[in-house]
C-alpha atoms as a PDB file:
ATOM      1  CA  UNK A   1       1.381 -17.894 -29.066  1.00  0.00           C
ATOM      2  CA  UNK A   2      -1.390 -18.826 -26.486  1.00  0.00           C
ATOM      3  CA  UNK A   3      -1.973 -15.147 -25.769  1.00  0.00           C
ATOM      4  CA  UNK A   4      -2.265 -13.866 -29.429  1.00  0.00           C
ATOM      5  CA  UNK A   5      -4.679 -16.734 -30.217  1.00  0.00           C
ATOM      6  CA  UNK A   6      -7.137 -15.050 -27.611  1.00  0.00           C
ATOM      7  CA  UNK A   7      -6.404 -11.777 -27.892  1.00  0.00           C
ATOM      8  CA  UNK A   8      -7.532 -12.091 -31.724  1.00  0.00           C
ATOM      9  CA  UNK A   9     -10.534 -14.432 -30.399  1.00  0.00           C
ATOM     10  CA  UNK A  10     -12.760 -12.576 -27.795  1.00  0.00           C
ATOM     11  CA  UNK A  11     -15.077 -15.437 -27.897  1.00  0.00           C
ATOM     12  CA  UNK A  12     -12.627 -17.281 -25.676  1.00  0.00           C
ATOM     13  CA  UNK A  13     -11.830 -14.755 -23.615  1.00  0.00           C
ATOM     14  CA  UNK A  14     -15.531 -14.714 -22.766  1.00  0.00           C
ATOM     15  CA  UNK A  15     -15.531 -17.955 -21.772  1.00  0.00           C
ATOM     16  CA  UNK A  16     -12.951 -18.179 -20.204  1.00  0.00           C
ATOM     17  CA  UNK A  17     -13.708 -15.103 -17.763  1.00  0.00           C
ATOM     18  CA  UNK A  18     -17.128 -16.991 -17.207  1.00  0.00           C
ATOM     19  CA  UNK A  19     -15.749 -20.330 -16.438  1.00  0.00           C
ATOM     20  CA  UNK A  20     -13.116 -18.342 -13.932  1.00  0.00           C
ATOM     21  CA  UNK A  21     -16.228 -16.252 -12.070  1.00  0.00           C
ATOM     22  CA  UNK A  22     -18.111 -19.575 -11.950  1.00  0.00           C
ATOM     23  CA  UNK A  23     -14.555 -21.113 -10.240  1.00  0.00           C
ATOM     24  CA  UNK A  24     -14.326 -18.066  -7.882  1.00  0.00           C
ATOM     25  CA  UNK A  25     -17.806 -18.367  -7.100  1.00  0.00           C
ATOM     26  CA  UNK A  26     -17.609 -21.920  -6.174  1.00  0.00           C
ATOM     27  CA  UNK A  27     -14.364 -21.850  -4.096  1.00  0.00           C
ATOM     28  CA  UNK A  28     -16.318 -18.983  -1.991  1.00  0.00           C
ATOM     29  CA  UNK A  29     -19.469 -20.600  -1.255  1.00  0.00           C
ATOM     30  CA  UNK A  30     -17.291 -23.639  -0.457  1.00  0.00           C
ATOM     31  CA  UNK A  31     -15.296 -21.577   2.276  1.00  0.00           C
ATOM     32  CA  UNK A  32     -18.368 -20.099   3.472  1.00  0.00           C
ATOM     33  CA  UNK A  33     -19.671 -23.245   4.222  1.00  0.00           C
ATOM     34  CA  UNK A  34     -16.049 -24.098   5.784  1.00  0.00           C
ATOM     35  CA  UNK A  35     -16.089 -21.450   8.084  1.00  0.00           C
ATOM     36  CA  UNK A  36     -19.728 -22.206   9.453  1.00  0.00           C
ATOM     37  CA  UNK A  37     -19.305 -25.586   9.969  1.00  0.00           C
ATOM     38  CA  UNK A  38     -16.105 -24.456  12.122  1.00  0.00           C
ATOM     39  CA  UNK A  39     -18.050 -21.907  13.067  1.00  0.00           C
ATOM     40  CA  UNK A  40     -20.519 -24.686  14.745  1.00  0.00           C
ATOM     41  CA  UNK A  41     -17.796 -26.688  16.224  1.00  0.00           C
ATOM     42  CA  UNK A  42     -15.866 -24.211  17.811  1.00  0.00           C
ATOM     43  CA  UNK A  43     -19.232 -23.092  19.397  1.00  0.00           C
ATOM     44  CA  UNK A  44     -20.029 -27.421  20.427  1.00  0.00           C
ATOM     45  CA  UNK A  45     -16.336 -26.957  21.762  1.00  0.00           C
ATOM     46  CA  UNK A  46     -16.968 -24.104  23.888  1.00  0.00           C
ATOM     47  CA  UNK A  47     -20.419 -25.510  25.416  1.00  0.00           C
ATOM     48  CA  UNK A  48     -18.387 -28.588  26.521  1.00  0.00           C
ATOM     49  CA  UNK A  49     -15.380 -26.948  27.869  1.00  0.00           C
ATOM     50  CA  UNK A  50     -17.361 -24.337  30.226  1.00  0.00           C
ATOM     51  CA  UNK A  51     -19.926 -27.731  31.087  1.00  0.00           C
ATOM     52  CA  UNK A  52     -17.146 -29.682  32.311  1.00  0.00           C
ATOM     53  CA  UNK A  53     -15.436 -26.323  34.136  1.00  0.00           C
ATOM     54  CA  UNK A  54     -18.729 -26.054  36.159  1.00  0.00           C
ATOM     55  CA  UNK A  55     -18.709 -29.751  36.915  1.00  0.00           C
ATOM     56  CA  UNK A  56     -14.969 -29.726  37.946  1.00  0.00           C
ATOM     57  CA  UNK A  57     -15.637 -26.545  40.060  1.00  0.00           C
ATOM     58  CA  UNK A  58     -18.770 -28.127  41.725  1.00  0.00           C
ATOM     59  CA  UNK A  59     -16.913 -31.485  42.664  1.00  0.00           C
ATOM     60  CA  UNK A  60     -13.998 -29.439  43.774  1.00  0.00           C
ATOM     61  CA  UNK A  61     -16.228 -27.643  47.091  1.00  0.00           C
ATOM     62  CA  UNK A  62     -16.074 -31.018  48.754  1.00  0.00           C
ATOM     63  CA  UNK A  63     -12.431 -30.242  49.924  1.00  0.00           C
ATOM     64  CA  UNK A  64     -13.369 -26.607  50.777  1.00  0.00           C
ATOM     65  CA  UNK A  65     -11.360 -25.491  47.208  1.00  0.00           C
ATOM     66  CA  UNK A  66     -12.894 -23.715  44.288  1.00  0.00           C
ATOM     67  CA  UNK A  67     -11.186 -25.028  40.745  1.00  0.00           C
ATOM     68  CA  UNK A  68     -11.041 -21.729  38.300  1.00  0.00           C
ATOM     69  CA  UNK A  69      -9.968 -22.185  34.913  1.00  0.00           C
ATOM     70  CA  UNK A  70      -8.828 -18.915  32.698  1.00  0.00           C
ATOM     71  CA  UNK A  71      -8.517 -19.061  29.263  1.00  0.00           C
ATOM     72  CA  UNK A  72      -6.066 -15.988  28.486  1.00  0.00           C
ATOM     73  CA  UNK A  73      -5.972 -13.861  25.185  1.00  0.00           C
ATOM     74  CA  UNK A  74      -2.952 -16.196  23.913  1.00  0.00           C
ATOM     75  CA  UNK A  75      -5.641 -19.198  24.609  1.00  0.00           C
ATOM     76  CA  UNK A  76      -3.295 -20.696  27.259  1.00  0.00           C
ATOM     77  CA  UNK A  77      -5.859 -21.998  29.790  1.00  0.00           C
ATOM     78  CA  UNK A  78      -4.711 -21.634  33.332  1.00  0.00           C
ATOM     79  CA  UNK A  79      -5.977 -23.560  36.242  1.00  0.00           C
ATOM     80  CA  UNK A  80      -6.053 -21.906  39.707  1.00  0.00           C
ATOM     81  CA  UNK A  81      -6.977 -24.039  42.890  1.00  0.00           C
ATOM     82  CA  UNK A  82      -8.698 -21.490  45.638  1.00  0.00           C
ATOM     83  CA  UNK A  83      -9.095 -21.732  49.577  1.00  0.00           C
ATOM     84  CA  UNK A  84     -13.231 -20.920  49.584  1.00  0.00           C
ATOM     85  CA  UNK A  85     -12.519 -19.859  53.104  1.00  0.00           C
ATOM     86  CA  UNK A  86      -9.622 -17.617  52.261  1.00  0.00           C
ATOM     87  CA  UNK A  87      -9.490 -16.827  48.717  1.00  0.00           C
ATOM     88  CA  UNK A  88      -6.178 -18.099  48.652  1.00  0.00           C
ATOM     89  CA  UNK A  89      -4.771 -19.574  45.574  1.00  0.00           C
ATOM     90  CA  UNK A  90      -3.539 -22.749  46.886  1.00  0.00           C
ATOM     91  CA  UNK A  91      -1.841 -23.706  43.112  1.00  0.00           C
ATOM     92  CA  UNK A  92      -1.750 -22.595  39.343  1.00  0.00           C
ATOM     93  CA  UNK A  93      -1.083 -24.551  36.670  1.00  0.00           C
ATOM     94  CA  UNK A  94       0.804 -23.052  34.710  1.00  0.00           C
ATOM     95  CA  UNK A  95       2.598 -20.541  37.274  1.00  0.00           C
ATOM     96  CA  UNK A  96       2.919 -17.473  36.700  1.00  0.00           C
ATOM     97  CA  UNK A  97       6.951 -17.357  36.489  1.00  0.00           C
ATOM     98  CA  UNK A  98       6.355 -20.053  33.616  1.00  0.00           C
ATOM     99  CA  UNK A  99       4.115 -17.684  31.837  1.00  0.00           C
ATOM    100  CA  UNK A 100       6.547 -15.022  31.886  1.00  0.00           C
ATOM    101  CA  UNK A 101       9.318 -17.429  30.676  1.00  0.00           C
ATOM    102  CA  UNK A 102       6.720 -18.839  27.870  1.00  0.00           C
ATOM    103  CA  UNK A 103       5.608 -14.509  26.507  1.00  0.00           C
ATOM    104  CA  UNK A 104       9.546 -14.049  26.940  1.00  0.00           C
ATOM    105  CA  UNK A 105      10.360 -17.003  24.404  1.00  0.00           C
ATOM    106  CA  UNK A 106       7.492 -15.782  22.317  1.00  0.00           C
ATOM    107  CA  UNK A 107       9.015 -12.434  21.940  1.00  0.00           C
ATOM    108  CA  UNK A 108      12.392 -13.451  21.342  1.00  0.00           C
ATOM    109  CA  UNK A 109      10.719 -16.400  18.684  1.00  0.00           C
ATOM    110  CA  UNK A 110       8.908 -12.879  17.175  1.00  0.00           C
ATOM    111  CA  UNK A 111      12.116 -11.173  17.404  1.00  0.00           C
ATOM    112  CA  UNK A 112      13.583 -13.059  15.494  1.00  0.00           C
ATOM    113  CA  UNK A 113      10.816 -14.438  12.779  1.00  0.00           C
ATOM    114  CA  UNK A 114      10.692 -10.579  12.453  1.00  0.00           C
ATOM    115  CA  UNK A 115      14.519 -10.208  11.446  1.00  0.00           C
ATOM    116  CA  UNK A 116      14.638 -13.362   9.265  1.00  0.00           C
ATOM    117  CA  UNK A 117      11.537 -12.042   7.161  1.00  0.00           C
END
């Protein structure tokens, strides 16, 4: 009933594609302004991590060890500890058989998401 009212009435059709392009137009200037104020933060984030990374790193050639943090394409961040003399990673956190058990469970998690979809 709806429908054949404003099929007959173009008048509200009119309006009511303006009001929905107004709507639309709002909702993306609203996640524009989302994404650069994440945008910004991410960026803060960032600036604060690879600050205290330096400072860590610094304080750590006192004991003749070099901290190194990685921060891999999954955004896992690994932390090595390094012999400056040697080069020698001393530890990693996480090791590397516990990264291959974590991109294992990820595949079978993937796997299976994959099937159940």
């Amino acid at each position: 009933m709806i429908n054949d009212i404003s099929l007959k009435n173009p008048a509200s059709q009119d309006a009511f594609s303006a009001d929905w392009f107004r709507s639309r137009a709002r909702y993306q200037e609203a996640a524009r302004q989302i994404q650069q104020k994440t945008d910004q933060v991410r960026e803060g984030m960032n600036r604060q991590l690879d600050e205290t990374m330096r400072r860590a790193g610094d304080d750590s050639n006192v004991f003749r060890t070099q901290l190194s943090f990685d921060v891999r394409q999954d955004n896992r961040v690994v932390l090595r500890i390094v012999n400056t003399e040697t080069n020698q990673v001393i530890r990693q956190i996480p090791s590397e058989s516990m990264l291959r058990v974590s991109e294992e469970i990820q595949k079978i998690i993937g796997t299976f998401v994959d099937r159940k979809a």
